[in-house]
Protein backbone atom coordinates (compact mmCIF):
# COMPACT_ATOMS: atom_id res chain seq x y z
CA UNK A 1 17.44 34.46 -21.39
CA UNK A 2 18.01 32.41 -24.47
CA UNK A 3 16.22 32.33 -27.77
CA UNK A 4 12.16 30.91 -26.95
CA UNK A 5 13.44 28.41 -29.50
CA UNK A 6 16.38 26.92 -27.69
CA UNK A 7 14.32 26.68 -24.14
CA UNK A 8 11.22 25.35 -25.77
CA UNK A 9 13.47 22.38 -27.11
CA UNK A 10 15.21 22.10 -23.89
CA UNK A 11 11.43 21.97 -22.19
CA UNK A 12 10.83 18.99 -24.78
CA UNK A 13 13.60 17.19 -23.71
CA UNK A 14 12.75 17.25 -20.53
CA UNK A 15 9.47 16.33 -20.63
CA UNK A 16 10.14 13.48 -22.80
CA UNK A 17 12.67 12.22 -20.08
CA UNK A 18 10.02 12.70 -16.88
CA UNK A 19 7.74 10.80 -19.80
CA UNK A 20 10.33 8.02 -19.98
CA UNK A 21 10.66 7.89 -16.05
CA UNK A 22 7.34 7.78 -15.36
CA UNK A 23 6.27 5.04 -17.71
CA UNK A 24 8.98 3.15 -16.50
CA UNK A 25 7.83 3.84 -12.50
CA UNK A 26 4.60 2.71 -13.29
CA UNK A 27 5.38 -0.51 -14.70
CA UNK A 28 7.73 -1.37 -12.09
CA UNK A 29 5.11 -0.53 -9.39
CA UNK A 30 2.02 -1.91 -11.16
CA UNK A 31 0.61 -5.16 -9.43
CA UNK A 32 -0.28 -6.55 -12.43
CA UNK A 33 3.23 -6.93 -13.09
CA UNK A 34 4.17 -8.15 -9.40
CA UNK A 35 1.47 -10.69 -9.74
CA UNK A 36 2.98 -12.16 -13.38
CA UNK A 37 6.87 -11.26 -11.92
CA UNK A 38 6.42 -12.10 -8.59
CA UNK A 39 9.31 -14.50 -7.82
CA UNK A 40 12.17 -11.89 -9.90
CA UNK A 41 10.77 -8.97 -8.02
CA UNK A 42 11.27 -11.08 -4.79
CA UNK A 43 14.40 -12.45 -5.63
CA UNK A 44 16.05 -8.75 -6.41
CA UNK A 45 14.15 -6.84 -4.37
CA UNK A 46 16.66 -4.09 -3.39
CA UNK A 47 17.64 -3.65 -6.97
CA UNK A 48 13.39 -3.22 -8.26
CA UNK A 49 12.76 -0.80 -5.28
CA UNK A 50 15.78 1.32 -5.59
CA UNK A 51 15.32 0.81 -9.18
CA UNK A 52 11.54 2.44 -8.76
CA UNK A 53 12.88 4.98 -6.55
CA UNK A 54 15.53 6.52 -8.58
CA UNK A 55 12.45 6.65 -11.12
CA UNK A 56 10.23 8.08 -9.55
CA UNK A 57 12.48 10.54 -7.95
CA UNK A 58 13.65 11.89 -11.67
CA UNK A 59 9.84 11.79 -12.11
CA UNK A 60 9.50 14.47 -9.23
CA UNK A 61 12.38 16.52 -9.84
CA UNK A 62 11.38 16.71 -13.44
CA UNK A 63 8.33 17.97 -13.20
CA UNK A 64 9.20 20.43 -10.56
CA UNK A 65 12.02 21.81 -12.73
CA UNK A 66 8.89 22.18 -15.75
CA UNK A 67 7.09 24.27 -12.94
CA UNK A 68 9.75 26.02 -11.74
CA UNK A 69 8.54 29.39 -11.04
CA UNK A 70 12.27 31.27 -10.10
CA UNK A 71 12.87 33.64 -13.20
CA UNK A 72 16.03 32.67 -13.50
CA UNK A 73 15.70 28.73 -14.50
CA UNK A 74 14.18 27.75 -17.88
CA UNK A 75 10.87 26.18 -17.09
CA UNK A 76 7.38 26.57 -18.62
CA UNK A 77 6.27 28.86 -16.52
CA UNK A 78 9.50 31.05 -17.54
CA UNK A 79 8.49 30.65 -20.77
CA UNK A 80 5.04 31.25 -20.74
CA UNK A 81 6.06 34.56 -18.88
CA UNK A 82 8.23 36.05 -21.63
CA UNK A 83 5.68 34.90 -24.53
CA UNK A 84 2.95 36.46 -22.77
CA UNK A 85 2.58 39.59 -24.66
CA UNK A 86 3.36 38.24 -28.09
CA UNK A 87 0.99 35.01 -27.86
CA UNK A 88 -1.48 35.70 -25.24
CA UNK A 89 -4.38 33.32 -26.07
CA UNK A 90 -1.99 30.18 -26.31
CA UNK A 91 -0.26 31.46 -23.12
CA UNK A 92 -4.13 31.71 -21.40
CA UNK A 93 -5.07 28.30 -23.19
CA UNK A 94 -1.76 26.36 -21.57
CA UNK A 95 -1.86 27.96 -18.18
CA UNK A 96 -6.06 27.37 -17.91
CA UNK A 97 -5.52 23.35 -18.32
CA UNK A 98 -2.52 23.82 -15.90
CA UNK A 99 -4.45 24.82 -13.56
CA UNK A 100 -6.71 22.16 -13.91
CA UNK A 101 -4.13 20.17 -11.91
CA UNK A 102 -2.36 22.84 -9.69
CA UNK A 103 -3.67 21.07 -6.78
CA UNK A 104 -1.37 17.69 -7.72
CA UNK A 105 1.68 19.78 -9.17
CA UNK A 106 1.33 21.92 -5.13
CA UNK A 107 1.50 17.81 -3.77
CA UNK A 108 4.60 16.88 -6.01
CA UNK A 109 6.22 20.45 -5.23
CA UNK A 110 5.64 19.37 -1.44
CA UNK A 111 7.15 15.72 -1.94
CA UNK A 112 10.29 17.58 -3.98
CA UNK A 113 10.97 20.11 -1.22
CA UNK A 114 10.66 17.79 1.53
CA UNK A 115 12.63 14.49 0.41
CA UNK A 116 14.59 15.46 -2.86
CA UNK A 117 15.77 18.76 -2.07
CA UNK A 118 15.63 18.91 1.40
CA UNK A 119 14.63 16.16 4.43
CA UNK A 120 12.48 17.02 6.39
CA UNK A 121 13.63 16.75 10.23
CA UNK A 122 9.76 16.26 11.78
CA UNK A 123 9.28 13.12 9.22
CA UNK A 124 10.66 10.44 7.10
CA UNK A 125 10.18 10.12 3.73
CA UNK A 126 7.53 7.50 3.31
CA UNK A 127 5.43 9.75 5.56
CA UNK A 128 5.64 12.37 3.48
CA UNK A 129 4.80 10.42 0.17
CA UNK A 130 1.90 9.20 2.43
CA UNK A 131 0.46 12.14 3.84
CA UNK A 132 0.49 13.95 0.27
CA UNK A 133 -1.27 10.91 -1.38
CA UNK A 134 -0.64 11.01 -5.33
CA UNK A 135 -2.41 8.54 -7.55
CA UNK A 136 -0.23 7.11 -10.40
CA UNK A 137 -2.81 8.55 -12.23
CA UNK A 138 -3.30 11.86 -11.02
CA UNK A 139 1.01 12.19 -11.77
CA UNK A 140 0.13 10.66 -15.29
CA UNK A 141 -2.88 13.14 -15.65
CA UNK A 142 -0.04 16.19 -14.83
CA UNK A 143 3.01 15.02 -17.10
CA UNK A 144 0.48 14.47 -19.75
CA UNK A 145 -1.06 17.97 -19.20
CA UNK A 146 2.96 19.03 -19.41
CA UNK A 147 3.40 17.38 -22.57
CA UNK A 148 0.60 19.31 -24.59
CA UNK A 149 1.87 22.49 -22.96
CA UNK A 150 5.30 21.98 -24.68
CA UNK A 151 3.96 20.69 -27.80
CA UNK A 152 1.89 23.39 -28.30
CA UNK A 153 4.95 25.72 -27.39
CA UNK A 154 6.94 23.44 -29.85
CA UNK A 155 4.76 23.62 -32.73
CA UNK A 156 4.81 27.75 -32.07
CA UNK A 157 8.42 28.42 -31.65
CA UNK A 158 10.35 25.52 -33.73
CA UNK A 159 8.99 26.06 -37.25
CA UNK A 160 9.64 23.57 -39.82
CA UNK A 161 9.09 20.60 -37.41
CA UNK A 162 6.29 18.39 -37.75
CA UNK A 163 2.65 19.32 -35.69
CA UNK A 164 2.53 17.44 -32.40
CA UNK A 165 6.36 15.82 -32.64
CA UNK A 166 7.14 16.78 -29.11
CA UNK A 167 3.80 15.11 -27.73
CA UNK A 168 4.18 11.79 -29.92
CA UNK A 169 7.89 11.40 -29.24
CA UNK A 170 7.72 12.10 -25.93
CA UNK A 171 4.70 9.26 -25.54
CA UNK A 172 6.87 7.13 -28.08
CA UNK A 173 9.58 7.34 -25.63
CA UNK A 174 7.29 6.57 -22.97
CA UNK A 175 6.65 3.50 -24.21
CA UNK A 176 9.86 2.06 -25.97
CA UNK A 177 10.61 2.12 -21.97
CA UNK A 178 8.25 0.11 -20.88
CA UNK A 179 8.18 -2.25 -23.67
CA UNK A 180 11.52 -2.60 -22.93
CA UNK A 181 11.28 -3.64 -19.45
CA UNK A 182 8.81 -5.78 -19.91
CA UNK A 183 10.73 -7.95 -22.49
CA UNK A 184 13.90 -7.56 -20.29
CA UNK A 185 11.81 -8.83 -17.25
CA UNK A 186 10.01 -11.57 -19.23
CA UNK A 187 13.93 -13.21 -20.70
CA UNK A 188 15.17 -13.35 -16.89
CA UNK A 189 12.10 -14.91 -16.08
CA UNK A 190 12.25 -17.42 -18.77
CA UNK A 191 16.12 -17.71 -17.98
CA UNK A 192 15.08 -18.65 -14.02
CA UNK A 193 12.81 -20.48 -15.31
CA UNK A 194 14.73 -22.52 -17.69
CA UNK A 195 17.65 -22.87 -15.06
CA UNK A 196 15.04 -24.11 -12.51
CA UNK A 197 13.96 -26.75 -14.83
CA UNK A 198 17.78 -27.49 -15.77
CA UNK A 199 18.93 -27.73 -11.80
């Protein structure tokens, strides 16, 4: 395996890209938004629902590749395995809150397996979303969770960077996203707006 180092960075990447993902999922699917975007999401409605579906699929895929338990993928739990002797307490300390939400990372594994990797021939993929029933928040509650983990891996094995980078740019990330698509949503409102007015 590579250098702790290198696949503690690579684990901050990725979680700072399901981070992005998800913040960006969450705003597209919020009803807040729906209710003060209504007419734009109904007027591109393919292009917002395969835009939240490529989202929250990365979202999925993402997380299951941070919980990847195969031995020969870089993962946390890959990592937490080959640090376990020479950092045991922050090994115990990342996998105890883990655990906390084992029950939603077994739902998102299920969802993963049985739409993104592989369909499922006894049901569609809507039924399958449906049946495991995963809040927004419970999937925020879990990539959060994942975010500590690596900062706290990141502030052990890449020395010289700042405490808690990997958690606040990660979260930074997060929400340059959806500040972003909220501005880009609100100009091609005002645009259909102003072209309404104009016609």
């Amino acid at each position: 395996m590579q250098s702790t180092a290198v696949a503690v960075d690579e684990l901050a990447e990725v979680v700072t890209d399901v981070s992005r993902h998800l913040a960006i999922w969450r705003c597209l699917v919020d009803p807040e938004n729906h209710n003060r975007f209504g007419s734009l999401f109904k007027k591109h409605v393919d292009y917002f629902a395969a835009t939240a579906e490529a989202h929250f699929q990365a979202v999925i895929v993402g997380t299951f590749q941070l919980m990847d338990s195969r031995a020969d993928v870089v993962s946390l739990r890959t990592v937490l395995n080959a640090v376990r002797s020479s950092h045991g307490p922050l090994v115990a300390d990342i996998e105890h809150r883990i655990a906390g939400h084992q029950e939603i990372f077994d739902r998102l594994s299920i969802i993963r397996h049985k739409v993104y990797a592989h369909r499922d021939a006894r049901a569609c993929p809507g039924l399958v979303v449906a049946v495991v029933d995963v809040s927004p928040n419970a999937i925020d509650a879990c990539v959060d969770t994942l975010r500590a983990a690596v900062n706290d891996l990141y502030n052990a094995f890449c020395p010289g960077d700042s405490p808690s980078e990997c958690y606040d740019e990660a979260d930074h990330r997060a929400r340059c996203a959806t500040n972003d698509l909220l501005r880009m949503l609100s100009a091609l409102s005002n645009n259909a707006l102003e072209r309404t007015r104009g016609g």
